[in-house]
PDB file of N, CA and C in Angstrom:
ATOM      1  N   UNK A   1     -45.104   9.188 -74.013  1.00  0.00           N
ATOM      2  CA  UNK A   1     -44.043  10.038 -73.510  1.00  0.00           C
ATOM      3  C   UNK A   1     -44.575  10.852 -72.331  1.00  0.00           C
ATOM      4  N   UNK A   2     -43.719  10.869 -71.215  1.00  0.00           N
ATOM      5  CA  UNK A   2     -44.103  11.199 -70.413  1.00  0.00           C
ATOM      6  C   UNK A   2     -44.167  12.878 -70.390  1.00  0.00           C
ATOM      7  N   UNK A   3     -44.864  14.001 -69.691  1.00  0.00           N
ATOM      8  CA  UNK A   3     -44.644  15.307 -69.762  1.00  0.00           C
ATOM      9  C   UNK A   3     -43.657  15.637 -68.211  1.00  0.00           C
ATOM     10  N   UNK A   4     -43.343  16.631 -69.177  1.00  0.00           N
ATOM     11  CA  UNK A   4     -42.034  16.972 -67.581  1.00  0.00           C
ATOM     12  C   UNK A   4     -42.603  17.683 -66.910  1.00  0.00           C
ATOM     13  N   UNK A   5     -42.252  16.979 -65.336  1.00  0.00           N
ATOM     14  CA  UNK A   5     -42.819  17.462 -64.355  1.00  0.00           C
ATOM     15  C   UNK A   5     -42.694  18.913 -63.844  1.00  0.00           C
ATOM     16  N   UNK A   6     -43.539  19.686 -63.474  1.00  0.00           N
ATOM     17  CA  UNK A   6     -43.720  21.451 -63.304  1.00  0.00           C
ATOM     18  C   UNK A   6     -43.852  20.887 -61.326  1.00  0.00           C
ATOM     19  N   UNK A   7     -42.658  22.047 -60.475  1.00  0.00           N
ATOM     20  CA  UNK A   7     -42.889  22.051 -59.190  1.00  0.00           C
ATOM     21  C   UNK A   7     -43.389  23.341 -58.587  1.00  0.00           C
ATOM     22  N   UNK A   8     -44.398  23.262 -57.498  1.00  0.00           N
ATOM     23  CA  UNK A   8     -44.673  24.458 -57.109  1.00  0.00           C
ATOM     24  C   UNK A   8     -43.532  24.794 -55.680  1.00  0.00           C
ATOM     25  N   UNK A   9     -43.113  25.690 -55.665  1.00  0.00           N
ATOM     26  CA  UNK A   9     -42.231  25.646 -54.760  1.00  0.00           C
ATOM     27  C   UNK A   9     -42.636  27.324 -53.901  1.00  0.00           C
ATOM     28  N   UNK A  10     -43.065  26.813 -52.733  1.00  0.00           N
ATOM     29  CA  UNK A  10     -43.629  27.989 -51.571  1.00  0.00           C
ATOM     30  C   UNK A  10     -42.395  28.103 -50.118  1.00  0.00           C
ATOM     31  N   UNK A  11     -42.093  29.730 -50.666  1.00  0.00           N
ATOM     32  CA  UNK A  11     -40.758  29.447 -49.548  1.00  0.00           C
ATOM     33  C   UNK A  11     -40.846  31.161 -49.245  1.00  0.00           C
ATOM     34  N   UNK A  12     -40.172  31.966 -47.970  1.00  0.00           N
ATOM     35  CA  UNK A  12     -40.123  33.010 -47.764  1.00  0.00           C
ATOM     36  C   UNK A  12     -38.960  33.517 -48.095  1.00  0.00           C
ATOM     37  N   UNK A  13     -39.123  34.953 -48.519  1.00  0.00           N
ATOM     38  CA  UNK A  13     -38.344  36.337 -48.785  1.00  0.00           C
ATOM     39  C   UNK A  13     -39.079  37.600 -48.193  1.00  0.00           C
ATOM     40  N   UNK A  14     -37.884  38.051 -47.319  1.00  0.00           N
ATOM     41  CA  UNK A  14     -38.220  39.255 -47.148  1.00  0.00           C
ATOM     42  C   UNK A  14     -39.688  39.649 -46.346  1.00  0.00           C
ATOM     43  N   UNK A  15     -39.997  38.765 -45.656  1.00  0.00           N
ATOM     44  CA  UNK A  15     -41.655  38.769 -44.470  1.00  0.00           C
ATOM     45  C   UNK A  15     -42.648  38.770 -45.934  1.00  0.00           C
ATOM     46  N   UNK A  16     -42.031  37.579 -46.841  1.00  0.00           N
ATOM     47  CA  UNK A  16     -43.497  37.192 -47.992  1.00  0.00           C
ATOM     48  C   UNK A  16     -43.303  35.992 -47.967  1.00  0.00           C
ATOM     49  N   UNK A  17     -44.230  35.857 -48.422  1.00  0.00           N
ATOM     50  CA  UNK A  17     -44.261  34.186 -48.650  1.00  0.00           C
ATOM     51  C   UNK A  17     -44.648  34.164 -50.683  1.00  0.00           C
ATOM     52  N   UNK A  18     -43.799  33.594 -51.446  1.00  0.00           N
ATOM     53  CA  UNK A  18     -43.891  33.008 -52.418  1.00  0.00           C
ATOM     54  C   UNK A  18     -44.326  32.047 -53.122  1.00  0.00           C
ATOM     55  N   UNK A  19     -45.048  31.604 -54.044  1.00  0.00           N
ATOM     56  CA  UNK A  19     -45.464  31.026 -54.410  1.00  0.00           C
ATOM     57  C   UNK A  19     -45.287  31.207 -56.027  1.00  0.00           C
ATOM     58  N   UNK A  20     -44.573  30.306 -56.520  1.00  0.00           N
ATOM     59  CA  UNK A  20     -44.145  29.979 -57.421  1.00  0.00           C
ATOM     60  C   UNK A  20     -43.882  28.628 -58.470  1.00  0.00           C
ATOM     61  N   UNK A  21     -44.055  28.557 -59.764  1.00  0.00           N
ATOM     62  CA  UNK A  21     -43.462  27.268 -60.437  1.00  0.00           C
ATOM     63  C   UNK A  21     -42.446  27.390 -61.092  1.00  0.00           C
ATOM     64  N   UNK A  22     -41.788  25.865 -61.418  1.00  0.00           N
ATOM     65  CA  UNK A  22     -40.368  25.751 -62.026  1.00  0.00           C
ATOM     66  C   UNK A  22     -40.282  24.204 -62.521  1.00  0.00           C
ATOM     67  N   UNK A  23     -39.482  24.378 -63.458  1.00  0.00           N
ATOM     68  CA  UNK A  23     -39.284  23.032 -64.446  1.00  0.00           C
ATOM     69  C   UNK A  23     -38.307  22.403 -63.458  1.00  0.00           C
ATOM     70  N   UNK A  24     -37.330  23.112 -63.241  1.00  0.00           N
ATOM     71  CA  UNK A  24     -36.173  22.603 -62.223  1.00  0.00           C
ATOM     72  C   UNK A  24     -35.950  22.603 -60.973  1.00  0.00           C
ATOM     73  N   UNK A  25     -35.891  21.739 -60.131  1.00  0.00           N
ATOM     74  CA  UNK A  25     -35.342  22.303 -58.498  1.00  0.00           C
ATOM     75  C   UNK A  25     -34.460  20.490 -58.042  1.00  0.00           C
ATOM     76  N   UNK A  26     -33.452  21.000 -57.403  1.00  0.00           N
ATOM     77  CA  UNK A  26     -32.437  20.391 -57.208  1.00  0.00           C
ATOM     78  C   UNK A  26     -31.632  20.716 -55.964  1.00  0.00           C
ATOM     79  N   UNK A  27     -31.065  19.507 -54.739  1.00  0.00           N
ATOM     80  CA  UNK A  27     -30.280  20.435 -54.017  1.00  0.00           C
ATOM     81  C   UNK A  27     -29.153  20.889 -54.826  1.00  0.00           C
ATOM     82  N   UNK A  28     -28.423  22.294 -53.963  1.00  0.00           N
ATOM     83  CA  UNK A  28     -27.520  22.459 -54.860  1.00  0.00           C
ATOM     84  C   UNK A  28     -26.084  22.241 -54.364  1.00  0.00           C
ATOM     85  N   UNK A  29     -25.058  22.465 -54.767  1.00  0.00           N
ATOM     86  CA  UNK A  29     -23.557  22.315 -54.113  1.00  0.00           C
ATOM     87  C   UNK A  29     -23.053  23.203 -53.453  1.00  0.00           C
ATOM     88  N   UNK A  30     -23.745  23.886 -53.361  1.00  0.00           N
ATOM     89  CA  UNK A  30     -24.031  25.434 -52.006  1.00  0.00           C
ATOM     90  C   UNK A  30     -24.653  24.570 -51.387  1.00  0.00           C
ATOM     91  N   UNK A  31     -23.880  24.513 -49.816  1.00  0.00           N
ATOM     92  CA  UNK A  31     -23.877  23.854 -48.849  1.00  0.00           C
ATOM     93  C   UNK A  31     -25.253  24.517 -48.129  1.00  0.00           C
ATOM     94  N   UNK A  32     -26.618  23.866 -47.669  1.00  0.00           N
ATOM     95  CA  UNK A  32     -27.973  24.641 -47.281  1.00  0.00           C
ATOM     96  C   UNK A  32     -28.824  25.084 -48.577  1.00  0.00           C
ATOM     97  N   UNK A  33     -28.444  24.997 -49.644  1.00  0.00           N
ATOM     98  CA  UNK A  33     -29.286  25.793 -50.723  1.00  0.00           C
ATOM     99  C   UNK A  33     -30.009  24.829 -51.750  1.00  0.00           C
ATOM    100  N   UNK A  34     -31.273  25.542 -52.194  1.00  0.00           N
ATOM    101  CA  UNK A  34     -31.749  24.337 -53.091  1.00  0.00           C
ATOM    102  C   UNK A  34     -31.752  25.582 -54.383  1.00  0.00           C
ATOM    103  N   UNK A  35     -31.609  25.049 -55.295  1.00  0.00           N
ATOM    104  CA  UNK A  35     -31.817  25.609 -57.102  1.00  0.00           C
ATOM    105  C   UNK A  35     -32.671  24.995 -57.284  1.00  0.00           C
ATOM    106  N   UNK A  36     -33.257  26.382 -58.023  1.00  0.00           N
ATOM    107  CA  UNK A  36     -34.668  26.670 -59.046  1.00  0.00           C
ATOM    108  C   UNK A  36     -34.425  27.215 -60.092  1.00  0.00           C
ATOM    109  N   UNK A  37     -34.389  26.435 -61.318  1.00  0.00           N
ATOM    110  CA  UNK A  37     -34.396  26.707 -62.692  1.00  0.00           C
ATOM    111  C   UNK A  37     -35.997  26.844 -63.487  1.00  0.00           C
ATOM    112  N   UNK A  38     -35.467  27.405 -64.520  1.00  0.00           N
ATOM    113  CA  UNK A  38     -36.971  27.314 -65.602  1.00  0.00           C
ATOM    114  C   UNK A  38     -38.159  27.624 -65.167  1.00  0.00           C
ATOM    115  N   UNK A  39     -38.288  28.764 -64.475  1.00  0.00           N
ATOM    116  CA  UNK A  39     -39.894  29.483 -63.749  1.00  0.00           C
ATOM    117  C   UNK A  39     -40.552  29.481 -64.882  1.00  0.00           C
ATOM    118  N   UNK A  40     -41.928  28.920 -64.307  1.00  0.00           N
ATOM    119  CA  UNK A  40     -42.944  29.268 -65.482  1.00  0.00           C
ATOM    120  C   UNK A  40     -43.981  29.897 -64.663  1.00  0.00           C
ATOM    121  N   UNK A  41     -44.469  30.947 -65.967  1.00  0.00           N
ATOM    122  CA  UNK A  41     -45.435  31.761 -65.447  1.00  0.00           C
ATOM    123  C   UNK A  41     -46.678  31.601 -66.601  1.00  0.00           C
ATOM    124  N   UNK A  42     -47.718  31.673 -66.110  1.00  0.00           N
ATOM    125  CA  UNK A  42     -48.645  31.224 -67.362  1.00  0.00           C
ATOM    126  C   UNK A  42     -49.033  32.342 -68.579  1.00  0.00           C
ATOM    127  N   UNK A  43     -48.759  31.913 -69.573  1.00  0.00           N
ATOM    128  CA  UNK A  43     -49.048  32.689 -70.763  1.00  0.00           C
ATOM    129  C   UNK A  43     -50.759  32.927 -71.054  1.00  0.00           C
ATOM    130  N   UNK A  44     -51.203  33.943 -70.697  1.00  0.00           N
ATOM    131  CA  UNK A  44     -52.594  34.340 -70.457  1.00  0.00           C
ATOM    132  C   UNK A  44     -52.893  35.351 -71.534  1.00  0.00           C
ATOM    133  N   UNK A  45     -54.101  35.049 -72.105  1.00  0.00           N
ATOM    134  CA  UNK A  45     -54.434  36.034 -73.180  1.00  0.00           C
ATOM    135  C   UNK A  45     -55.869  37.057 -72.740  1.00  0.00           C
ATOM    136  N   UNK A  46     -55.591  36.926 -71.253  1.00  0.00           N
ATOM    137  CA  UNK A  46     -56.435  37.790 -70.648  1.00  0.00           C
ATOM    138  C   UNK A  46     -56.040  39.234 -70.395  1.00  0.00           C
ATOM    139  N   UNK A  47     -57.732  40.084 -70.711  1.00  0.00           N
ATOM    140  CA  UNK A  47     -57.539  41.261 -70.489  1.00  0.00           C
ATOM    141  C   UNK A  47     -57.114  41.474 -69.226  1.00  0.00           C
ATOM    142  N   UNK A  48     -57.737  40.968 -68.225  1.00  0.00           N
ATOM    143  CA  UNK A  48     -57.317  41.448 -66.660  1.00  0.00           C
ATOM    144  C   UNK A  48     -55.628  40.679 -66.314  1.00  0.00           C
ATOM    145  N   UNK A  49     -54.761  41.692 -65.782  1.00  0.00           N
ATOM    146  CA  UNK A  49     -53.617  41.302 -65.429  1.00  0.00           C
ATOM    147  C   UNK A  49     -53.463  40.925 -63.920  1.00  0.00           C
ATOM    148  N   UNK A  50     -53.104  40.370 -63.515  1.00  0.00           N
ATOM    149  CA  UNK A  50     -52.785  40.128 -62.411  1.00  0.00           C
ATOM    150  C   UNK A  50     -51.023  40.435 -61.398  1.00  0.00           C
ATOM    151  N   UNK A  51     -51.412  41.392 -60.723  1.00  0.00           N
ATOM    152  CA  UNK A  51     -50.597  42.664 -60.286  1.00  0.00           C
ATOM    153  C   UNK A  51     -49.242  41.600 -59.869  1.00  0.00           C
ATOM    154  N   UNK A  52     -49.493  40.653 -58.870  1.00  0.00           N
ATOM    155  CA  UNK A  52     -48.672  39.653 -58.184  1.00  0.00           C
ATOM    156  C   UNK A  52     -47.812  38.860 -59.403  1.00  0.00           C
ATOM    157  N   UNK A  53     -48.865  38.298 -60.324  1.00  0.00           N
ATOM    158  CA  UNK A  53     -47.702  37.533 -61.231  1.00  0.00           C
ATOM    159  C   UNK A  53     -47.259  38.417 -61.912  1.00  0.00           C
ATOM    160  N   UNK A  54     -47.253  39.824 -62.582  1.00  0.00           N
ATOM    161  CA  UNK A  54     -46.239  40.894 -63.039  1.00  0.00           C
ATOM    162  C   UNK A  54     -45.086  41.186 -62.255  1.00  0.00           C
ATOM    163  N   UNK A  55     -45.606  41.416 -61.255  1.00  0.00           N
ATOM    164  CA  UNK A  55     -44.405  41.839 -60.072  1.00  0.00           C
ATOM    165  C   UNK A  55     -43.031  40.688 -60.251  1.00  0.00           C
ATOM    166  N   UNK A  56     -43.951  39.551 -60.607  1.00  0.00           N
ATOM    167  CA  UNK A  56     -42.796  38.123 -59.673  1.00  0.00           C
ATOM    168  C   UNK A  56     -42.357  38.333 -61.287  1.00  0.00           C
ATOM    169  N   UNK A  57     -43.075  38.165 -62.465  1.00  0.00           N
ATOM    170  CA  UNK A  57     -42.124  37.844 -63.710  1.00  0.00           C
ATOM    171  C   UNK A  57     -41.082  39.282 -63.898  1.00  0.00           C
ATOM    172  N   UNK A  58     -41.418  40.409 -63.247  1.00  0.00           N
ATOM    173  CA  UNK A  58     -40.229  41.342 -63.562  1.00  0.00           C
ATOM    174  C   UNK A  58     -39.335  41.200 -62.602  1.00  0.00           C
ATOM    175  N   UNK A  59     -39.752  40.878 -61.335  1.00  0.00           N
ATOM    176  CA  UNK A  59     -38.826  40.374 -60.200  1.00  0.00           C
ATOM    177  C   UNK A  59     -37.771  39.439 -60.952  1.00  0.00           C
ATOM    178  N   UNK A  60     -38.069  37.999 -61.292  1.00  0.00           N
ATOM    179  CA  UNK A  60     -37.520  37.180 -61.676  1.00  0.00           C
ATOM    180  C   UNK A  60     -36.947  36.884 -63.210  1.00  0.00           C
ATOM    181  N   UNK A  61     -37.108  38.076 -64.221  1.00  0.00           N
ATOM    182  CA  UNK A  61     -37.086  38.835 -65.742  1.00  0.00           C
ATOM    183  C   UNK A  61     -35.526  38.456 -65.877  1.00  0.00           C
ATOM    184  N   UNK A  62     -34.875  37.591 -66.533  1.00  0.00           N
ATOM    185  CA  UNK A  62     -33.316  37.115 -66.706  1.00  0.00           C
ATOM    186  C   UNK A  62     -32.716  36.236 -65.710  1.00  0.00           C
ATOM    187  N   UNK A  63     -33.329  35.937 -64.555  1.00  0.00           N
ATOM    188  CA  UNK A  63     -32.853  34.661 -63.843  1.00  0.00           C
ATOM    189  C   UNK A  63     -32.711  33.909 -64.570  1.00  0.00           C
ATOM    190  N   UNK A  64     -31.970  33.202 -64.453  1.00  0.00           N
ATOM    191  CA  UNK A  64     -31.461  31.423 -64.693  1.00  0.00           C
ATOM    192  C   UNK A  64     -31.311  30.416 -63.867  1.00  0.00           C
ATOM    193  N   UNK A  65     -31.084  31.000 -62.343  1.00  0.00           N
ATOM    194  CA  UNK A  65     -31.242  30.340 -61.560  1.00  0.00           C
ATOM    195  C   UNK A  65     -31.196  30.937 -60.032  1.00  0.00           C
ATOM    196  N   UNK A  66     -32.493  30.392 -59.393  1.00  0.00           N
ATOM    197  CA  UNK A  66     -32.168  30.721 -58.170  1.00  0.00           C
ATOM    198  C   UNK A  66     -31.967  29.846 -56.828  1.00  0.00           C
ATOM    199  N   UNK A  67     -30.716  30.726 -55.842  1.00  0.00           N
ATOM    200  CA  UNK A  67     -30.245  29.254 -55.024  1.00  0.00           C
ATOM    201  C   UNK A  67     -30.967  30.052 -53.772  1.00  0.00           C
ATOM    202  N   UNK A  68     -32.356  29.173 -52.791  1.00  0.00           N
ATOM    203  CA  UNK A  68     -32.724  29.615 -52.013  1.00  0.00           C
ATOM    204  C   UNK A  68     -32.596  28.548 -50.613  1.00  0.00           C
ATOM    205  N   UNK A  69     -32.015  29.329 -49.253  1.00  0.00           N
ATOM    206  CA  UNK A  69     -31.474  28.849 -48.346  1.00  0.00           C
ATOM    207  C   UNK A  69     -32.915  27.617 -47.766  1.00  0.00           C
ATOM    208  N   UNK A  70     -32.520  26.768 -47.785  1.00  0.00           N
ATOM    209  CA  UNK A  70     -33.431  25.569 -47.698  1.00  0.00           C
ATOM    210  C   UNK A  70     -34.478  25.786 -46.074  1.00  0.00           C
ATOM    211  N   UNK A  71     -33.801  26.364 -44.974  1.00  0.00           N
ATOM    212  CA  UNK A  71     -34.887  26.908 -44.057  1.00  0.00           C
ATOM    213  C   UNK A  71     -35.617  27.837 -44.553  1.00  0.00           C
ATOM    214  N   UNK A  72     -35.466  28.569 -45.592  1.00  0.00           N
ATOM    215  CA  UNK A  72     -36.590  29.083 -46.081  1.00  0.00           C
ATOM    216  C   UNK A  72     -37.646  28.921 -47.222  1.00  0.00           C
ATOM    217  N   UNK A  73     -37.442  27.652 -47.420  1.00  0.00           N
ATOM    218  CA  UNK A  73     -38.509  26.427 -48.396  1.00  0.00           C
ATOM    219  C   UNK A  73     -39.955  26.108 -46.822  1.00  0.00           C
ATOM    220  N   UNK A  74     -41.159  26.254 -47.413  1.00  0.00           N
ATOM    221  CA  UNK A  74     -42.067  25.970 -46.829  1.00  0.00           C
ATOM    222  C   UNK A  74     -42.406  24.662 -47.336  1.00  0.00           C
ATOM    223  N   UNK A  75     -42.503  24.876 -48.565  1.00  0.00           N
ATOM    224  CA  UNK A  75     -43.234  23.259 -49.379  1.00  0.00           C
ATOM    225  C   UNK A  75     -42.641  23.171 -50.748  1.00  0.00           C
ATOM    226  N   UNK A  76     -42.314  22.013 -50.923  1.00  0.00           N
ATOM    227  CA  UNK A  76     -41.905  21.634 -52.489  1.00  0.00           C
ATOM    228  C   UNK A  76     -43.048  20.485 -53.264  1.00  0.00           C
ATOM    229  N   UNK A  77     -43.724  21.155 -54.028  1.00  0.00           N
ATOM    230  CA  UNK A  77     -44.798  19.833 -54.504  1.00  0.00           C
ATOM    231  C   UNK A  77     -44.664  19.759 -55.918  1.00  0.00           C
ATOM    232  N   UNK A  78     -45.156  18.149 -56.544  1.00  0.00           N
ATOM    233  CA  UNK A  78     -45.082  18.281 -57.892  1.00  0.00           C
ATOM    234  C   UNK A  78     -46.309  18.151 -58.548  1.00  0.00           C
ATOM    235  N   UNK A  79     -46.601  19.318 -59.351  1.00  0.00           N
ATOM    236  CA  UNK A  79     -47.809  19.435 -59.697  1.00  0.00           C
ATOM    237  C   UNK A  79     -48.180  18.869 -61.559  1.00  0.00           C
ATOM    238  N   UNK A  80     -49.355  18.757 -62.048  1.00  0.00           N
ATOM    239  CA  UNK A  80     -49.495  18.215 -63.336  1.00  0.00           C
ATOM    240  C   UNK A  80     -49.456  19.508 -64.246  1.00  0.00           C
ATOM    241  N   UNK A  81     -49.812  20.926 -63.506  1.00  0.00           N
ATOM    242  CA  UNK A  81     -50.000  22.044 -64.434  1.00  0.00           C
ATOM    243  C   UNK A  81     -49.584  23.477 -63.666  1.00  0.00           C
ATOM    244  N   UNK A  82     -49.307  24.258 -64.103  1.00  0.00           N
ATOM    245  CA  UNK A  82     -48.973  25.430 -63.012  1.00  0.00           C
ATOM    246  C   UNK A  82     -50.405  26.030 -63.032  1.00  0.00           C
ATOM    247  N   UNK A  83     -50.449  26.969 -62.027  1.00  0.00           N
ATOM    248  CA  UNK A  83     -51.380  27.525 -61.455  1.00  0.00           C
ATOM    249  C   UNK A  83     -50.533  29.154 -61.484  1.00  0.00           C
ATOM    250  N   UNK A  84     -51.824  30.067 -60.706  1.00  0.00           N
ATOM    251  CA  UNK A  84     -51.085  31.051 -60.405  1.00  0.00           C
ATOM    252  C   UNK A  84     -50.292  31.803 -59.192  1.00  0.00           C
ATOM    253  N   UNK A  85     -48.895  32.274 -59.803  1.00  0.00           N
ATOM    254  CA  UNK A  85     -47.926  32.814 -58.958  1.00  0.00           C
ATOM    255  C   UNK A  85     -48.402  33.650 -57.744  1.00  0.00           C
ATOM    256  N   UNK A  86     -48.053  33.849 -56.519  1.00  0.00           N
ATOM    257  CA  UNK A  86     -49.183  34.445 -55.380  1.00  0.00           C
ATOM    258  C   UNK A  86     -47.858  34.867 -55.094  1.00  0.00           C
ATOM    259  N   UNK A  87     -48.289  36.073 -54.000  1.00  0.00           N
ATOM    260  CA  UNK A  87     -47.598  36.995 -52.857  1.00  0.00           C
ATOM    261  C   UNK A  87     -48.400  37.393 -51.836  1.00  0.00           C
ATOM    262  N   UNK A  88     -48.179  36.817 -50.864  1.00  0.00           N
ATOM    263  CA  UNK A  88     -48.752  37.288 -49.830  1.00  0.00           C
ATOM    264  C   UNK A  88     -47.649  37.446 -48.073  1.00  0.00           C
ATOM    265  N   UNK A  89     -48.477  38.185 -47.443  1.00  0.00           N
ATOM    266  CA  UNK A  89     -47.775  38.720 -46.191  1.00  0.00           C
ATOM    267  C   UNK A  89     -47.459  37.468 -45.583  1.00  0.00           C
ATOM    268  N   UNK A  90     -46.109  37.409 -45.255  1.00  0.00           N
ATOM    269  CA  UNK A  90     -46.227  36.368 -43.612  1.00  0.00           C
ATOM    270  C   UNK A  90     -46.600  36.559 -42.717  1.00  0.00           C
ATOM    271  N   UNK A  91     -47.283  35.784 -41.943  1.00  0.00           N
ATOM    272  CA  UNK A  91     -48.185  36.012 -40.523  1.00  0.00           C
ATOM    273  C   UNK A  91     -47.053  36.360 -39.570  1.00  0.00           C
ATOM    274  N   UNK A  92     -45.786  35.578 -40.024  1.00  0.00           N
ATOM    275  CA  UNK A  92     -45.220  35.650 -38.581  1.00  0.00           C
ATOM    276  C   UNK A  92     -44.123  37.172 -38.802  1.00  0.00           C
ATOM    277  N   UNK A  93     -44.725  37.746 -39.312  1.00  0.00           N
ATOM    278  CA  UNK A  93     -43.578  39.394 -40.207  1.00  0.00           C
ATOM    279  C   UNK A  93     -43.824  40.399 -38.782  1.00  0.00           C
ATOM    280  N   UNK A  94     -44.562  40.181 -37.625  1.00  0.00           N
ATOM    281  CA  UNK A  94     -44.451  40.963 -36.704  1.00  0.00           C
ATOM    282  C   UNK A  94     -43.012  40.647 -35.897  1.00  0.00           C
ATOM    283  N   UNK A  95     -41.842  39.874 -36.484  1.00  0.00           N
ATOM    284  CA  UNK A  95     -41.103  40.051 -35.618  1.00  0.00           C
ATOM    285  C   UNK A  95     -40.718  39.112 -34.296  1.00  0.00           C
ATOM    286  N   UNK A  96     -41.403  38.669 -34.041  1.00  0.00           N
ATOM    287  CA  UNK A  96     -41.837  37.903 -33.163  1.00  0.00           C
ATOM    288  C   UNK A  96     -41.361  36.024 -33.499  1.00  0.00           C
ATOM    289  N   UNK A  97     -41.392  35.522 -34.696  1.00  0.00           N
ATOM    290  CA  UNK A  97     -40.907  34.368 -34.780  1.00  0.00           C
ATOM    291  C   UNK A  97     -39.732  34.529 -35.806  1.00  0.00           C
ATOM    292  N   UNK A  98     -39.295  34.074 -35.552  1.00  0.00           N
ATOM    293  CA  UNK A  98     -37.345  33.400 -36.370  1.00  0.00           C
ATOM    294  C   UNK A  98     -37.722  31.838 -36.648  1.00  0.00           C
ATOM    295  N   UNK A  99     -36.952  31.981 -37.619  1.00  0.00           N
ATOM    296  CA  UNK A  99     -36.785  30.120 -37.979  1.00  0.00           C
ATOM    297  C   UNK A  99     -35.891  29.904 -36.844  1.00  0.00           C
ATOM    298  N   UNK A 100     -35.760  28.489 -36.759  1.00  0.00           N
ATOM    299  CA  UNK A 100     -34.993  27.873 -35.608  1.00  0.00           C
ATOM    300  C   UNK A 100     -33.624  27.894 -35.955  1.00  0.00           C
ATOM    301  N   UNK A 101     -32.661  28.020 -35.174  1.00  0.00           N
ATOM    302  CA  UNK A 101     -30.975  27.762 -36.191  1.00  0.00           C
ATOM    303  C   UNK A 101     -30.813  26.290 -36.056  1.00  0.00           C
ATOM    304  N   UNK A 102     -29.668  26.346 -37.364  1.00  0.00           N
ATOM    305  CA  UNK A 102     -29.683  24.793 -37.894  1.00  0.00           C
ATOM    306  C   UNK A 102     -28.018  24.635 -37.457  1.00  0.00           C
ATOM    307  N   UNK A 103     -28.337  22.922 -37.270  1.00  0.00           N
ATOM    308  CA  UNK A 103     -26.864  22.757 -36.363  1.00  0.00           C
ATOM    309  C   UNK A 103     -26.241  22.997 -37.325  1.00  0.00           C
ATOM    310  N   UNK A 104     -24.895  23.402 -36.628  1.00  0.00           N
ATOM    311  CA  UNK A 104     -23.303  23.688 -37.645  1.00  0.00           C
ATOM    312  C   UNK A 104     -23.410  25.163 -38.178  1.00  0.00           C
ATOM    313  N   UNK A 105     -24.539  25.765 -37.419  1.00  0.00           N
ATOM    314  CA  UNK A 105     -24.315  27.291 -38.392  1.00  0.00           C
ATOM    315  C   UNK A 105     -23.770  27.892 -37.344  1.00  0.00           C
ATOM    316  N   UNK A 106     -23.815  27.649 -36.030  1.00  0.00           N
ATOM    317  CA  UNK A 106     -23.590  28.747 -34.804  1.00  0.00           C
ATOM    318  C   UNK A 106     -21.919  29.408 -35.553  1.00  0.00           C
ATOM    319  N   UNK A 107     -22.040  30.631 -34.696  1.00  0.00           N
ATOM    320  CA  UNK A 107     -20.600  31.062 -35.431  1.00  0.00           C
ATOM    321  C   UNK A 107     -19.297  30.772 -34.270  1.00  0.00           C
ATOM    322  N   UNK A 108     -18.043  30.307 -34.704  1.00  0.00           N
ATOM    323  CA  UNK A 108     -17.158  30.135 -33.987  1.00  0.00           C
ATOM    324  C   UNK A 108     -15.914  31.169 -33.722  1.00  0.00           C
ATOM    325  N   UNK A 109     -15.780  30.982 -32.942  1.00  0.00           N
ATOM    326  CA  UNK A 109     -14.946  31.618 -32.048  1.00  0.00           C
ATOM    327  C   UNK A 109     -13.181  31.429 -32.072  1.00  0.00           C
ATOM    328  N   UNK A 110     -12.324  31.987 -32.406  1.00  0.00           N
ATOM    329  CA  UNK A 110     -11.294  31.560 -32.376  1.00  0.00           C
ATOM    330  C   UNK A 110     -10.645  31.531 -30.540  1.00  0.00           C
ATOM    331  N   UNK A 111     -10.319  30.583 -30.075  1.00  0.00           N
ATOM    332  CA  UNK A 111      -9.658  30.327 -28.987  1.00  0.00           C
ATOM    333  C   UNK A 111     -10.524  30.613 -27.499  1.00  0.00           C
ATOM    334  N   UNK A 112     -10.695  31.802 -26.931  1.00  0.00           N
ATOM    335  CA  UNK A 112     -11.574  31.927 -25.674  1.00  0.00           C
ATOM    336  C   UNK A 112     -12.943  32.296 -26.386  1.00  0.00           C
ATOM    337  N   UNK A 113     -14.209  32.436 -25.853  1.00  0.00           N
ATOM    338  CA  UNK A 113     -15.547  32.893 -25.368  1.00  0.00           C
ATOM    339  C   UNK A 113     -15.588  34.019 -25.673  1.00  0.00           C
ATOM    340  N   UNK A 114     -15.716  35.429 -26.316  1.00  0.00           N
ATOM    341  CA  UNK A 114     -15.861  36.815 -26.375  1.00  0.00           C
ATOM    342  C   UNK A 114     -16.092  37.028 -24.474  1.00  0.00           C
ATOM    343  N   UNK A 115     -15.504  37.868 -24.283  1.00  0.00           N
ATOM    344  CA  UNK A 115     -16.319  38.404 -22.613  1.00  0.00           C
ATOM    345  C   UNK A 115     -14.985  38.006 -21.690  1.00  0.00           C
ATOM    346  N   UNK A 116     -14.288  36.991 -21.999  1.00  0.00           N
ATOM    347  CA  UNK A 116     -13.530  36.943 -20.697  1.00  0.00           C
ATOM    348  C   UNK A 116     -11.833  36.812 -21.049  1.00  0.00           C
ATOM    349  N   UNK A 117     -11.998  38.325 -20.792  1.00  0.00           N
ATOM    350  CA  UNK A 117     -10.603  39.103 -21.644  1.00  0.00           C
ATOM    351  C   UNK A 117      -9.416  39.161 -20.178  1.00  0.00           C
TER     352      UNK A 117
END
């Protein structure tokens, strides 16, 4: 019998970068969005806690599911075991880089151009 596959899924929020696992990920029927079900966080019987995976399991404490806008997926991999949950800064959080826009998002305009009234 095979064991079900655990994904690590590394994507940005908020000028962080995430790093996380999940039993589930799927596109979803939210048009741009992918779902993440079943986060696992590792059950550790260690004295030392680790500040980052507390943060993310109270962050994420009653989710069921989360739908995250697919330009902001870095990597989706499938791994044999989880590892641990990380937070760290984005390099590019000075402001300075934007994701690229994706066709069909520009916003439209009803009838003329704004400006030429």
């Amino acid at each position: 019998m095979a064991a079900e596959p655990i994904y690590k899924v590394i994507f940005l929020n908020q000028n962080q970068v995430f790093e996380l696992y999940a039993r589930q990920i799927y596109q979803s029927d939210l048009y741009g969005f992918i779902e993440v079900e079943e986060y696992v966080f590792g059950e550790r019987s260690q004295i030392v806690v680790d500040p980052a995976e507390e943060k993310l399991k109270n962050e994420f404490a009653g989710v069921k599911r989360s739908y995250i806008p697919m330009h902001a997926i870095i990597r989706i991999d499938e791994v044999e075991k989880e590892g641990s949950v990380k937070i760290r800064e984005s390099k590019g959080s000075d402001g300075k880089v934007m994701a690229f826009p994706l066709p069909g998002m520009r916003p439209q305009f009803g009838g003329e151009p704004p400006g030429d009234g």
